[in-house]
Structure formats: structure tokens, C-alpha cells
N, C-alpha and C. Protein backbone atom coordinates (compact mmCIF):
# COMPACT_ATOMS: atom_id res chain seq x y z
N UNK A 1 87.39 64.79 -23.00
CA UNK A 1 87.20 64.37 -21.61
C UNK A 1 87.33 62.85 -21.48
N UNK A 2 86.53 62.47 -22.21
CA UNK A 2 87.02 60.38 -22.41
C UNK A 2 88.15 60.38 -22.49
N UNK A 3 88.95 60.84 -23.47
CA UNK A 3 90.38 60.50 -23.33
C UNK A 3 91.27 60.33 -22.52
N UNK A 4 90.63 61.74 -21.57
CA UNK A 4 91.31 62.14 -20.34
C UNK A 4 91.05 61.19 -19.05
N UNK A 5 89.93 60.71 -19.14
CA UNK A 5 89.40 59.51 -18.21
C UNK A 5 90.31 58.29 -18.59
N UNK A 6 89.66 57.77 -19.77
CA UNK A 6 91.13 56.51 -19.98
C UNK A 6 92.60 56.52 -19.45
N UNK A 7 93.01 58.09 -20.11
CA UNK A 7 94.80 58.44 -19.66
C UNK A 7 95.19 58.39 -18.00
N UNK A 8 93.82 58.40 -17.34
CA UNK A 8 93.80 58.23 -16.16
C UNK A 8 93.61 57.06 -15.55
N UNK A 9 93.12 56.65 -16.08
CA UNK A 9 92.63 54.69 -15.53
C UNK A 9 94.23 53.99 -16.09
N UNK A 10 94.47 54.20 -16.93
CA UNK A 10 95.75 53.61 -17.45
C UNK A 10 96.99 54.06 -16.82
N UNK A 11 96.79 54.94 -16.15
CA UNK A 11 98.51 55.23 -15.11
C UNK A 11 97.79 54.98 -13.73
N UNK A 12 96.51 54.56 -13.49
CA UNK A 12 96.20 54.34 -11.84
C UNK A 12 96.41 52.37 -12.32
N UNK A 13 96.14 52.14 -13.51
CA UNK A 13 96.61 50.80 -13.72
C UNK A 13 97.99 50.15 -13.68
N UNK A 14 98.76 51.14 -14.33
CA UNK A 14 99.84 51.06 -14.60
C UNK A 14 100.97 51.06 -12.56
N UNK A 15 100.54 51.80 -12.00
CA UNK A 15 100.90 52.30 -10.48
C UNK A 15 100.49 51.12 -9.85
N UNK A 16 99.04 50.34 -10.08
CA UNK A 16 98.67 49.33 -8.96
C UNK A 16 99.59 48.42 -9.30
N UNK A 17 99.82 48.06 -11.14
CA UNK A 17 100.72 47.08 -11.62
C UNK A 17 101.91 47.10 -10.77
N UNK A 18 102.85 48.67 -11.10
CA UNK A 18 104.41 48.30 -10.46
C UNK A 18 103.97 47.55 -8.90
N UNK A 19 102.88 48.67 -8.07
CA UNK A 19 102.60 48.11 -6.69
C UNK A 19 102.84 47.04 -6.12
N UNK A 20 102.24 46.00 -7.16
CA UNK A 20 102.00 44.83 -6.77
C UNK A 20 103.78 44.02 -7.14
N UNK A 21 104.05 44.75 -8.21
CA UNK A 21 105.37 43.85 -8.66
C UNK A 21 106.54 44.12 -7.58
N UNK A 22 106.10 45.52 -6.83
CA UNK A 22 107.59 45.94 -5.85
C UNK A 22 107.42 45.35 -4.43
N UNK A 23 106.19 44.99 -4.19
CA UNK A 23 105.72 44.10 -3.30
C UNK A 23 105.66 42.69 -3.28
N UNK A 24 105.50 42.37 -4.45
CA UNK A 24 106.46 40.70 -4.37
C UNK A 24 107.47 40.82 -4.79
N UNK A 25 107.95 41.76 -5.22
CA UNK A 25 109.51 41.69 -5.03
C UNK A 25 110.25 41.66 -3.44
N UNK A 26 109.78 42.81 -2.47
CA UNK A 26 110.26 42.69 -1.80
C UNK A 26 110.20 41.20 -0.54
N UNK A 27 108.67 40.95 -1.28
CA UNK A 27 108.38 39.72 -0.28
C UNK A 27 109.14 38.33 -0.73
N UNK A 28 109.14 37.97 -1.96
CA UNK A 28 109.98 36.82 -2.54
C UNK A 28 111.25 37.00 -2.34
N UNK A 29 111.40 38.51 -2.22
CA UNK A 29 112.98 38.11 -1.89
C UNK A 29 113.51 37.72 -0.34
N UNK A 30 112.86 38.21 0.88
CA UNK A 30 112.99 38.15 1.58
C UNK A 30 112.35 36.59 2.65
N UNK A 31 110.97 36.17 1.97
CA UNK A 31 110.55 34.69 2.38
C UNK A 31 110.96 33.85 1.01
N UNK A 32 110.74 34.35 -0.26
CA UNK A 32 110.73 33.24 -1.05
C UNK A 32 109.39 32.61 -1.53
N UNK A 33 109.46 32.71 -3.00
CA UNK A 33 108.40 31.95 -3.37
C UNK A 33 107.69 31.29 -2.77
N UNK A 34 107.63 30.18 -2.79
CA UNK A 34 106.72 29.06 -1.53
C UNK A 34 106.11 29.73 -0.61
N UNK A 35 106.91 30.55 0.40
CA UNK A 35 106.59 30.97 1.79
C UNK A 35 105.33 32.28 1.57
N UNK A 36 105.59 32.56 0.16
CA UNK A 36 104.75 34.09 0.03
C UNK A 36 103.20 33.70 -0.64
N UNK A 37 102.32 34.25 -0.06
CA UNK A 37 100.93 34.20 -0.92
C UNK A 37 100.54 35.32 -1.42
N UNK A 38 99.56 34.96 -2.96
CA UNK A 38 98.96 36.50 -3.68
C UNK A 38 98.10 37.05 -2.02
N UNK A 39 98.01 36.87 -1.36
CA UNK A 39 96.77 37.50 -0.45
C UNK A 39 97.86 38.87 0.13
N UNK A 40 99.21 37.92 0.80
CA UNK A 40 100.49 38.06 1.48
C UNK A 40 100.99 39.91 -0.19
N UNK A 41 100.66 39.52 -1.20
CA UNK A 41 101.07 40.54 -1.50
C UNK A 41 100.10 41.90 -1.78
N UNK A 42 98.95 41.34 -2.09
CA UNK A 42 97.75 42.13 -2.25
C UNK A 42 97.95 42.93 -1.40
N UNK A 43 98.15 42.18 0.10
CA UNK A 43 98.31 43.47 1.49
C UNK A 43 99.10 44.64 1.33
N UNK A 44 100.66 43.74 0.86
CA UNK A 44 101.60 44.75 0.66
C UNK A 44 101.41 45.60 0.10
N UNK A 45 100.48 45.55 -1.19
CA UNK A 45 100.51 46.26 -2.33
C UNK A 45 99.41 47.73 -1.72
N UNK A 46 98.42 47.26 -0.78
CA UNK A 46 97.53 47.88 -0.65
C UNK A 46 96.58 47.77 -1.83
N UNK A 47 96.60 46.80 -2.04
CA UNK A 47 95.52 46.58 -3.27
C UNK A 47 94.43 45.08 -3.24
N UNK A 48 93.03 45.21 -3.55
CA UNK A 48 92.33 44.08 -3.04
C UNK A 48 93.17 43.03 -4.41
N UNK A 49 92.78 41.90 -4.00
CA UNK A 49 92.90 40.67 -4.35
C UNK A 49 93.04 40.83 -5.82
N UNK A 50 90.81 41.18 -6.41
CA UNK A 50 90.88 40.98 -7.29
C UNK A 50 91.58 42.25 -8.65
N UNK A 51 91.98 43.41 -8.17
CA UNK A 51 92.89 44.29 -8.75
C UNK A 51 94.38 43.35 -9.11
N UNK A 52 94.66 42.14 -7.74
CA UNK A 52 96.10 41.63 -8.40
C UNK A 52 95.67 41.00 -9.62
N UNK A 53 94.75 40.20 -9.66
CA UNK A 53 94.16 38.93 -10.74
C UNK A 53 93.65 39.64 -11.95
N UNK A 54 93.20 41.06 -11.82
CA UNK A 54 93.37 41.87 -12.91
C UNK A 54 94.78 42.09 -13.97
N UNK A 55 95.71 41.82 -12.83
CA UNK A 55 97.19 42.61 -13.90
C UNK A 55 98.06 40.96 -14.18
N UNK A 56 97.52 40.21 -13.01
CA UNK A 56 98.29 38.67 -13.47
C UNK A 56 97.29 37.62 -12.65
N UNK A 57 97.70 36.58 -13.52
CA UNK A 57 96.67 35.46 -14.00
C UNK A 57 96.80 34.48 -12.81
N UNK A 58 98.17 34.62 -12.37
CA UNK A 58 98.65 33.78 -10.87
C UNK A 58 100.03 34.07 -10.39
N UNK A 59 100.15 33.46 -9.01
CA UNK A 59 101.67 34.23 -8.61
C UNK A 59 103.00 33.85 -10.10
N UNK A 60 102.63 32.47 -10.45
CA UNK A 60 104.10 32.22 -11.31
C UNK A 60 104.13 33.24 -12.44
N UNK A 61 103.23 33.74 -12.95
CA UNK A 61 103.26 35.32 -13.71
C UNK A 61 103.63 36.45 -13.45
N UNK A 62 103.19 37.16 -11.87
CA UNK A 62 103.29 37.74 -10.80
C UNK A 62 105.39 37.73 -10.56
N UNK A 63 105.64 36.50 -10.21
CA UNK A 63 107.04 35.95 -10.22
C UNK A 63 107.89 36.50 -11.27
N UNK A 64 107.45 35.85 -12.79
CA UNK A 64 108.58 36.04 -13.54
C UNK A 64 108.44 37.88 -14.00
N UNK A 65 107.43 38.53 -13.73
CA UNK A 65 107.85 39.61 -13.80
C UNK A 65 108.60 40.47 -12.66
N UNK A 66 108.70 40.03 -11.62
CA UNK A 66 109.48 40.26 -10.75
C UNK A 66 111.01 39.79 -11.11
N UNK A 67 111.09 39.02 -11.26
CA UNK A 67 112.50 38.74 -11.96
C UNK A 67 112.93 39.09 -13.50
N UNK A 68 111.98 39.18 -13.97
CA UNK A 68 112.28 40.55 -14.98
C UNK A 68 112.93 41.33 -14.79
N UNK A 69 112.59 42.07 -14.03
CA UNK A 69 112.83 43.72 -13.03
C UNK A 69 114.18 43.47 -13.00
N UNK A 70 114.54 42.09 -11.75
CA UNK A 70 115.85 42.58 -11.18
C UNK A 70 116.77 42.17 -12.15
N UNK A 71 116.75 41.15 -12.82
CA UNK A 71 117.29 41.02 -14.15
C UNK A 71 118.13 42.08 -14.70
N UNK A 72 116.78 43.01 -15.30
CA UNK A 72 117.06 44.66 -15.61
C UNK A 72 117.65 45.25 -14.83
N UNK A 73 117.67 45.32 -13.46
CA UNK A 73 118.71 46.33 -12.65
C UNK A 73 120.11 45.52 -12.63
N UNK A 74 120.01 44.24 -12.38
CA UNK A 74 120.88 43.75 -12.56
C UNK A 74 121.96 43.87 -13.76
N UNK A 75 121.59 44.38 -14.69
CA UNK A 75 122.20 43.72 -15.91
C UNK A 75 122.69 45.95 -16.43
N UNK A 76 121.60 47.13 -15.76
CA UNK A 76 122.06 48.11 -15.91
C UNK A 76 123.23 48.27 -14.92
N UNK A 77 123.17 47.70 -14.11
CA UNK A 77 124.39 47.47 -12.88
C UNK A 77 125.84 47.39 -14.05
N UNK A 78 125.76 46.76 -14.78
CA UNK A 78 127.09 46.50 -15.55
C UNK A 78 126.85 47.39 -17.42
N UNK A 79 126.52 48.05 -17.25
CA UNK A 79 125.86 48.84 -18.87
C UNK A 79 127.22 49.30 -19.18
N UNK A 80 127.52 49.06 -20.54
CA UNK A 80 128.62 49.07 -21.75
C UNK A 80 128.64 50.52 -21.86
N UNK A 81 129.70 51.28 -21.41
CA UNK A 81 130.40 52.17 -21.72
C UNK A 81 130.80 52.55 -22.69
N UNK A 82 130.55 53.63 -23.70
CA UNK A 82 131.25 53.87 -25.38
C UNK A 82 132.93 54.54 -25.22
N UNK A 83 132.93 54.81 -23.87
CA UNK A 83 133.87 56.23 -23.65
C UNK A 83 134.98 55.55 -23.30
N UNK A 84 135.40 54.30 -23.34
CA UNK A 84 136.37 53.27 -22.46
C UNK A 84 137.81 53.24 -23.86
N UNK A 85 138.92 54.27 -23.54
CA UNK A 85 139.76 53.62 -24.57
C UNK A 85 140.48 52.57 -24.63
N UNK A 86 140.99 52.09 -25.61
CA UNK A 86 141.14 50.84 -26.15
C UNK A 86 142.33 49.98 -25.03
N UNK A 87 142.84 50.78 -25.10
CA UNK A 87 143.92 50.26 -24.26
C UNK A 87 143.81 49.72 -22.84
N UNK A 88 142.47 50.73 -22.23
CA UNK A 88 141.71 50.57 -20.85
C UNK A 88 140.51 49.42 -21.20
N UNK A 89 140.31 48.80 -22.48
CA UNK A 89 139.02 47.51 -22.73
C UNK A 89 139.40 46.51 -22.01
N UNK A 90 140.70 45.95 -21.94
CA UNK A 90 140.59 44.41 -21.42
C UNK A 90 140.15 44.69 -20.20
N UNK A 91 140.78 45.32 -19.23
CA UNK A 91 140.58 45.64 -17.85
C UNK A 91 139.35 46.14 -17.52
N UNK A 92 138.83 46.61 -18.70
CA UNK A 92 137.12 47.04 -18.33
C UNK A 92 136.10 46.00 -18.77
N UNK A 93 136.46 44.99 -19.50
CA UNK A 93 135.79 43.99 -19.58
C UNK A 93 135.77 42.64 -18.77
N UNK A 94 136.90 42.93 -17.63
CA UNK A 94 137.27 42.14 -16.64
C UNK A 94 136.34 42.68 -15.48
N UNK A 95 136.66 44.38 -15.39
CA UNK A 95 136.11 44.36 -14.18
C UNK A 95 134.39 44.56 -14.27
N UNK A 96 133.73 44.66 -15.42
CA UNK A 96 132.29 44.55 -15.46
C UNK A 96 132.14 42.95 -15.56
N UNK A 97 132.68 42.20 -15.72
CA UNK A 97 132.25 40.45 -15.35
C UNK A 97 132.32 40.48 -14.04
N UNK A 98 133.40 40.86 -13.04
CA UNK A 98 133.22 41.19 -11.80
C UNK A 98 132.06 41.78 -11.22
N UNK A 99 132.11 43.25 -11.82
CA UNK A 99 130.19 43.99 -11.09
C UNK A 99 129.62 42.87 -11.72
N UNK A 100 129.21 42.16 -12.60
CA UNK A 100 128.08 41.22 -12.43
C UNK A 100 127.81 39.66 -11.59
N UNK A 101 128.80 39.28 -11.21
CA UNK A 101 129.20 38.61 -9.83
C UNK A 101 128.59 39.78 -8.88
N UNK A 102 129.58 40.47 -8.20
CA UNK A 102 128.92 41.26 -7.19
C UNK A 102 127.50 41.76 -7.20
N UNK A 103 126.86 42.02 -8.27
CA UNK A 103 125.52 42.71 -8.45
C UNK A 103 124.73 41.04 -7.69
N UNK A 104 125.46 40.01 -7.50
CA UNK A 104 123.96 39.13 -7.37
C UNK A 104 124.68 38.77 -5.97
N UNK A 105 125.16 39.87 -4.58
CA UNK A 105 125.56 39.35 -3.73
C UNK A 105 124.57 39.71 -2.61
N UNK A 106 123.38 40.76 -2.95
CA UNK A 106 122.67 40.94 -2.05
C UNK A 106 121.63 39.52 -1.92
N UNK A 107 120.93 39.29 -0.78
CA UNK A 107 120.29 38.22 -0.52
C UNK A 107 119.56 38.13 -0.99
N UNK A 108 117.96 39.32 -1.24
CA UNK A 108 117.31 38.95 -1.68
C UNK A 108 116.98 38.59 -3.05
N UNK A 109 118.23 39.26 -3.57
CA UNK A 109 118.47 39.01 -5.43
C UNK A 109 119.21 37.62 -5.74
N UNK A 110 119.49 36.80 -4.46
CA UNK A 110 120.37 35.76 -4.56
C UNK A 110 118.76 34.62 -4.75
N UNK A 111 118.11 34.93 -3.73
CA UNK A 111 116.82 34.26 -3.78
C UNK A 111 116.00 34.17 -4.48
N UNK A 112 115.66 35.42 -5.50
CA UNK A 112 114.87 35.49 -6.41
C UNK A 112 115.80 34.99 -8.12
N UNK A 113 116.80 35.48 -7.70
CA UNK A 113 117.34 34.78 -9.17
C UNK A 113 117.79 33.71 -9.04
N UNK A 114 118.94 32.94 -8.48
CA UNK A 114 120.09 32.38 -8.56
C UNK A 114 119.13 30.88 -7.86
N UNK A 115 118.10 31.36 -6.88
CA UNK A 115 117.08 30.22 -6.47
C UNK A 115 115.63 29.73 -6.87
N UNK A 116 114.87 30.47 -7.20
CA UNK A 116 113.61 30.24 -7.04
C UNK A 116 113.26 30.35 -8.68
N UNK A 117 113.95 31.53 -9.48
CA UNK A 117 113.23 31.70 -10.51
C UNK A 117 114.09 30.03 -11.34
N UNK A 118 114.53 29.58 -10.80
CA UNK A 118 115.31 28.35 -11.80
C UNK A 118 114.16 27.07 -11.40
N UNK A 119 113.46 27.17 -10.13
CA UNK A 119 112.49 26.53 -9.64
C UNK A 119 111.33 26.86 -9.89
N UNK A 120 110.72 27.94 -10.07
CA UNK A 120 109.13 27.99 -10.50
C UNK A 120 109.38 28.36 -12.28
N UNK A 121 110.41 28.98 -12.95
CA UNK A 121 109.69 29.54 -13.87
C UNK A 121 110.35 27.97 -14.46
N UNK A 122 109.82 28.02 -16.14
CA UNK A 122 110.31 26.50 -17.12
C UNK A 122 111.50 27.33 -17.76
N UNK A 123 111.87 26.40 -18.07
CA UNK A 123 113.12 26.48 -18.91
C UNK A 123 113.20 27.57 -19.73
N UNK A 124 112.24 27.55 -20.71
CA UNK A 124 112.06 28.70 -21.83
C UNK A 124 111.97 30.00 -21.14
N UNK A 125 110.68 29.77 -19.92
CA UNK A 125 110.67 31.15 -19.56
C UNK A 125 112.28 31.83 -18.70
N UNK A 126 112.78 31.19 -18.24
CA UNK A 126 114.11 31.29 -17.47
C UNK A 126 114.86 31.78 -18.80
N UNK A 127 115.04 30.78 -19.41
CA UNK A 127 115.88 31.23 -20.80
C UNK A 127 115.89 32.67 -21.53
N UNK A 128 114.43 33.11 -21.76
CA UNK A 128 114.43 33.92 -22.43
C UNK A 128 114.36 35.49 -21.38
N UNK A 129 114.30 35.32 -20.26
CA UNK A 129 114.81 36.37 -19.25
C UNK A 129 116.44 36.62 -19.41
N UNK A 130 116.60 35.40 -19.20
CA UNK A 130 118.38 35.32 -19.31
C UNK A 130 118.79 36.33 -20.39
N UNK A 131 118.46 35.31 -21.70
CA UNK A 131 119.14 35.88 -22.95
C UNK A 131 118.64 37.49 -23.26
N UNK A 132 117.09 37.92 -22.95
CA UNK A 132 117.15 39.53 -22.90
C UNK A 132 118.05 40.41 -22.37
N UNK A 133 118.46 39.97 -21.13
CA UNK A 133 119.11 40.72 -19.53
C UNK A 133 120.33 40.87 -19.53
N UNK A 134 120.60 38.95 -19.42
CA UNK A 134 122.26 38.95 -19.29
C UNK A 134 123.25 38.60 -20.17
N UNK A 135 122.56 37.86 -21.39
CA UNK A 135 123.20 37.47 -22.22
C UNK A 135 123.46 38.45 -23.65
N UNK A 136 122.62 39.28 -23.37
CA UNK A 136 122.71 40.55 -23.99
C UNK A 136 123.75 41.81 -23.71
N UNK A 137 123.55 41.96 -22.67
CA UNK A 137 124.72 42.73 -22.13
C UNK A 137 126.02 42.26 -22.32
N UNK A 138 126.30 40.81 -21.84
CA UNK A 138 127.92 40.30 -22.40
C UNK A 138 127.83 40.36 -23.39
N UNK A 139 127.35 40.43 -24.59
CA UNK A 139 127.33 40.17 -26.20
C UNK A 139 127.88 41.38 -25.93
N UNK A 140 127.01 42.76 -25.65
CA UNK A 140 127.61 43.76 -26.00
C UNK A 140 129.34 44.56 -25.59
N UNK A 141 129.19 43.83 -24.60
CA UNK A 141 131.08 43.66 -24.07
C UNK A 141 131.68 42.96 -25.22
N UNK A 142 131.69 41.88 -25.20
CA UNK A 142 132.32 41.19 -26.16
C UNK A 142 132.32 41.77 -27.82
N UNK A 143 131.41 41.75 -27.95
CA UNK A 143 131.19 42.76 -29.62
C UNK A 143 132.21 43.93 -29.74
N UNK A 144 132.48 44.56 -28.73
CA UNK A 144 133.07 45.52 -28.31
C UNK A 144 134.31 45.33 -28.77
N UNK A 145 135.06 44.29 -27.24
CA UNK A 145 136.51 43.93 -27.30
C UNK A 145 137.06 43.18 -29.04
N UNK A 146 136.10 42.67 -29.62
CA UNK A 146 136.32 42.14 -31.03
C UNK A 146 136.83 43.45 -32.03
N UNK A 147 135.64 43.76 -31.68
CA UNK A 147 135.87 45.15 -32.92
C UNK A 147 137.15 46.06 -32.87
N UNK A 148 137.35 46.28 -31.48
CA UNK A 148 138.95 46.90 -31.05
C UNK A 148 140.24 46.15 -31.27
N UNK A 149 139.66 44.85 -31.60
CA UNK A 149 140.72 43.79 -31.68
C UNK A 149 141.70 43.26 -30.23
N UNK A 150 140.37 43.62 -29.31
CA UNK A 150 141.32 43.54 -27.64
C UNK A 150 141.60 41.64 -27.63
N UNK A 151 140.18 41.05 -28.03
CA UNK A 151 140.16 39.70 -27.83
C UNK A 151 140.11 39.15 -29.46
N UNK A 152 140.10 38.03 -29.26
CA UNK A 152 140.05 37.48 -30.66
C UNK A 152 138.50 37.18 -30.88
N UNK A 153 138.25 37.17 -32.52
CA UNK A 153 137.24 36.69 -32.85
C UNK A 153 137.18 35.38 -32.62
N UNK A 154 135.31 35.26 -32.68
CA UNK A 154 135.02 34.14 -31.67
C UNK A 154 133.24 34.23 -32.27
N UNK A 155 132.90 33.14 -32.81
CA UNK A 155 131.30 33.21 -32.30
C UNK A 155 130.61 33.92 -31.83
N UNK A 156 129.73 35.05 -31.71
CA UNK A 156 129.81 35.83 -30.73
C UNK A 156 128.43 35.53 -29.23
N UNK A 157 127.26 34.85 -30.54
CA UNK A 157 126.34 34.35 -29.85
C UNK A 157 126.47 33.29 -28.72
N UNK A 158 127.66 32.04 -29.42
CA UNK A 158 127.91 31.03 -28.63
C UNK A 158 129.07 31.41 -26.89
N UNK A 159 129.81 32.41 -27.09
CA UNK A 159 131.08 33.05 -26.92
C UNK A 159 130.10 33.98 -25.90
N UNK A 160 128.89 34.48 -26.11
CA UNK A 160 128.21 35.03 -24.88
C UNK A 160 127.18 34.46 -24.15
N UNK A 161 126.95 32.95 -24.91
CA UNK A 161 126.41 32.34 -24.05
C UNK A 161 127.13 31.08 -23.07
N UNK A 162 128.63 30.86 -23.52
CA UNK A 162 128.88 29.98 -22.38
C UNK A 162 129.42 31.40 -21.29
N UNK A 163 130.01 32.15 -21.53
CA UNK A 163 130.41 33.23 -21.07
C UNK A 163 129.21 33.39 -19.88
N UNK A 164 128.10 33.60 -19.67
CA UNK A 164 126.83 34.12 -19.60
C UNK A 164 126.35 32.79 -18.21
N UNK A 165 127.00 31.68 -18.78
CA UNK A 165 126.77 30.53 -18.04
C UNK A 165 128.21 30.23 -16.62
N UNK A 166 129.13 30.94 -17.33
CA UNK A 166 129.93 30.65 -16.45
C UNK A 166 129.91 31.93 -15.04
N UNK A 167 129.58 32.48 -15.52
CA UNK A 167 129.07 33.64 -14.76
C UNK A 167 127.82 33.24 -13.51
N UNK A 168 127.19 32.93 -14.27
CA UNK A 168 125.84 32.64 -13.53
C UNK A 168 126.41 31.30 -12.65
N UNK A 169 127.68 30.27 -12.98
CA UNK A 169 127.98 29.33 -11.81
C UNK A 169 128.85 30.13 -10.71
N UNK A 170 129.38 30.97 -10.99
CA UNK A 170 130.21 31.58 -10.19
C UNK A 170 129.08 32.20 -9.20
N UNK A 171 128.26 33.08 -9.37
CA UNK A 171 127.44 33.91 -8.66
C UNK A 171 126.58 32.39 -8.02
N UNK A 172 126.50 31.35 -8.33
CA UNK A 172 126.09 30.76 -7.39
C UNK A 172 127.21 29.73 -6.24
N UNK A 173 128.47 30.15 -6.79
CA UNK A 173 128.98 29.10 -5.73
C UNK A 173 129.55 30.57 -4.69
N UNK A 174 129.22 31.57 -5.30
CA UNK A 174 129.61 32.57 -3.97
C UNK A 174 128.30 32.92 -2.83
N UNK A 175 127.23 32.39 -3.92
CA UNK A 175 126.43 32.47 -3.01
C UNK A 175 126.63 31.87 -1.69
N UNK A 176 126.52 30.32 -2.16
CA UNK A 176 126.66 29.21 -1.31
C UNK A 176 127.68 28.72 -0.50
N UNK A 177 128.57 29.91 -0.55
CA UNK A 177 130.46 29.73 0.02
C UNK A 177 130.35 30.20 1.22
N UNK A 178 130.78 29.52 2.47
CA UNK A 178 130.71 30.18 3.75
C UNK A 178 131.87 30.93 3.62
N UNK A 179 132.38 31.54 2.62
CA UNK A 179 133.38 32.62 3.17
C UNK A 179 133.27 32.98 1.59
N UNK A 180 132.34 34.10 1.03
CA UNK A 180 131.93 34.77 0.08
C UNK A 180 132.55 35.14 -0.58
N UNK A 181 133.94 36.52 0.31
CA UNK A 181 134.78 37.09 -0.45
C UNK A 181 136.09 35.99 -1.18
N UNK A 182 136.34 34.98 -0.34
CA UNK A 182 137.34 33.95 -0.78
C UNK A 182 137.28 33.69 -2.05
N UNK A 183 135.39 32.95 -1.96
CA UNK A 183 134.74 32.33 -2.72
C UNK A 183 135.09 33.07 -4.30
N UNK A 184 134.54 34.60 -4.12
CA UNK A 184 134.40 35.62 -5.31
C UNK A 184 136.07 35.99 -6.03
N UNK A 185 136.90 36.09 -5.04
CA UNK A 185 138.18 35.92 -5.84
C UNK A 185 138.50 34.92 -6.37
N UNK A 186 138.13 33.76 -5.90
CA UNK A 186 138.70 32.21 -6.86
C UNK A 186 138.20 32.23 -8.08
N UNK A 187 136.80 32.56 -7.72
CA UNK A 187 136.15 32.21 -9.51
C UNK A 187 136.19 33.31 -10.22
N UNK A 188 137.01 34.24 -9.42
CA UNK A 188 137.09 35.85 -10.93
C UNK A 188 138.27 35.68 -11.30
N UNK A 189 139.19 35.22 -10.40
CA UNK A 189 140.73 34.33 -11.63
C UNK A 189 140.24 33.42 -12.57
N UNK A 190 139.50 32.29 -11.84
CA UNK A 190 139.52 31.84 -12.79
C UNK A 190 138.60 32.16 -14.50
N UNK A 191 137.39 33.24 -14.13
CA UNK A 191 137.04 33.85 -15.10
C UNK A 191 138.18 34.67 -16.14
N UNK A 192 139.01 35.00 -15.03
CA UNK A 192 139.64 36.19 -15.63
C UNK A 192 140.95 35.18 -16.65
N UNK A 193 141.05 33.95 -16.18
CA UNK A 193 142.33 33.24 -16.64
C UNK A 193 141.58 32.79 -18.05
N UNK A 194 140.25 32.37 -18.05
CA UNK A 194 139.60 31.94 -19.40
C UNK A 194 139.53 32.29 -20.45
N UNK A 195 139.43 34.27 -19.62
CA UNK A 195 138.85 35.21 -20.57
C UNK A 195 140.43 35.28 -21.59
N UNK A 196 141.55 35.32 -20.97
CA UNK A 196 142.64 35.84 -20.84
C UNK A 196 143.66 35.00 -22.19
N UNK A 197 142.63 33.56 -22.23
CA UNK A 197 142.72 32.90 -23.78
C UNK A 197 142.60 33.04 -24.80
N UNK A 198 141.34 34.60 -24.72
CA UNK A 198 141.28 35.23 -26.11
C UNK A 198 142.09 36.73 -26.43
N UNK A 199 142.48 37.15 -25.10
CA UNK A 199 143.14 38.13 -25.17
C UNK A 199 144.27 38.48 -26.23
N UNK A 200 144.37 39.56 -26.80
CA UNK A 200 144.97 39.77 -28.01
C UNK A 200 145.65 41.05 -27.66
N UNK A 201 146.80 41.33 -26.52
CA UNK A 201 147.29 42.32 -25.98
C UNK A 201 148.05 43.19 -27.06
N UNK A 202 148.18 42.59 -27.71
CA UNK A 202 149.27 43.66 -28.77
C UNK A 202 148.88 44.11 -29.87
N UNK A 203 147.61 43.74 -29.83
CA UNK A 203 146.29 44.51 -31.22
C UNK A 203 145.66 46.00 -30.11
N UNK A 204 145.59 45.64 -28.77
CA UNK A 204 144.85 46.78 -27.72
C UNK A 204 145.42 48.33 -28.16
């Protein structure tokens, strides 16, 4: 029966937790850090105060697990395919750099990533979201196209982290482009013209 009591406190814990995280999610994304208070999410959450201060210590905790999250959807948005034949890799490693541009065109994911989490969280913590999420996922593209011999060998760590960076400038100058779609074709040539340096068409 104890057991059964704990197994129960621990998924009514676990439920207030997401609560609170899908509720500043939806609120940071839509006002933005600054504009949002723990009180402002407690409401949302339907949960008192001190239940939030139970699961996090303050909003910038509260925060980076919210950007955790979208990170993660973000980054399953573009998930490495085993089933892709060889011949179809370059073009599938083109057009998943693309879904990950597009994955950061909704607003409130523009706000919570591309703005705020570069502003409240530090460096390290930003960093090491990154390199779990996104810099992981291109590794695994790239690891890929190597092994098939689509692209040339290359560093693979360094090779997915400027990769990883150039990405992340693109998704912000489409943010900031009064004409989005323009914006998103310029910088996927020119992604696509970069990528197109290591390309090794006659090994595919």
C-alpha cells in the first residue's frame, strides 16, 4: 500500500511538473520572458505558487526547461531516417536542413529559442541544450552521408558544429526578414551551395 501511495504522489508530481512547464511554455512564447511572472504561470498551471517552487527553484530554471522541450520537438521535427537510399541521401540531407529552418518559423518557438533563451539562459546552459538537441541530430545526418560516401570526410564534431551554427543564423535572419519566404530561400541556397562543397556525387 506505501508503495502504491508514493507511485501516486510521483505521477500527481510528475503531471503538476509538465503543468507548469506547458504553461510557461505557452506563456513565454506568446509574452516572453520579461513580460511573464511565476504567479502569471502558477494560474495557468492551476497550481498554487508554492507547488511551482517545489519542482523549480525560479523562473530561469522554469525557462530552460521549457526550452528543453521545444528543442526536443524541434529537433524530432527533423529525426534521421535509416530507410533513405543512398542515392536519395544528398537530397534528404538537404531537405531535413530545410525542415529545421522551417521548424523555427512559428512565433512562439521564434521567441523562446532564437530570442530569449540566448538572453536569460548563460552560455553553457544555452550550449549544452544546443549540443543535446541540435547539434546532435546534424551529427547524425552527417555521420550518415560519410559512411555512404555521399559527402566527404570531415571532422565530424567540428563539421556539426559550424553546420549547427549556420543553421541557427539562418533561422534567425528569417525570422527577422520582412518577407520570410524570400528570406528562407536565400539562406537554403546558400546552405545548400556550402553543403554542396563536400558533396561526393559519384561515390552516392
Amino acid at each position: 500500500m506505501g508503495t502504491q501511495v508514493r507511485s501516486k504522489k510521483v505521477e500527481q508530481g510528475d503531471a503538476t511538473r509538465l503543468a507548469l512547464i506547458e504553461a510557461a511554455r505557452a506563456l513565454f512564447g506568446a509574452r516572453g520572458y520579461s513580460e511573464t511572472s511565476l504567479d502569471d504561470i502558477a494560474q495557468a498551471a492551476g497550481v498554487t505558487k508554492g507547488a511551482l517552487y517545489h519542482h523549480f527553484e525560479n523562473k530561469e530554471q522554469l525557462f530552460r526547461s521549457v526550452f528543453e522541450l521545444v528543442k526536443k520537438e524541434l529537433s524530432g521535427k527533423v529525426l534521421v531516417s535509416s530507410h533513405v537510399p543512398t542515392e536519395a541521401l544528398w537530397d534528404d540531407l538537404v531537405a531535413r536542413c530545410r525542415a529545421f529552418v522551417d521548424a523555427h518559423n512559428d512565433p512562439h518557438v521564434q521567441r523562446i529559442v532564437l530570442i530569449d533563451a540566448r538572453a536569460v539562459l548563460s552560455w553553457e546552459q544555452w550550449n549544452e541544450v544546443e549540443n543535446k538537441y541540435g547539434v546532435v541530430m546534424l551529427r547524425a545526418l552527417l555521420r550518415r552521408a560519410m559512411h555512404r560516401g555521399v559527402i566527404a570526410s570531415q571532422p565530424l564534431h567540428s563539421l556539426s558544429m559550424i553546420l549547427s551554427g549556420a543553421l541557427g543564423m539562418c533561422c534567425t535572419l528569417v525570422a527577422n526578414s520582412t518577407d520570410p519566404e524570400a528570406a528562407r530561400e536565400e539562406v537554403m541556397g546558400i546552405i545548400e551551395r556550402l553543403l554542396s562543397g563536400l558533396h561526393q556525387p559519384s561515390k552516392a
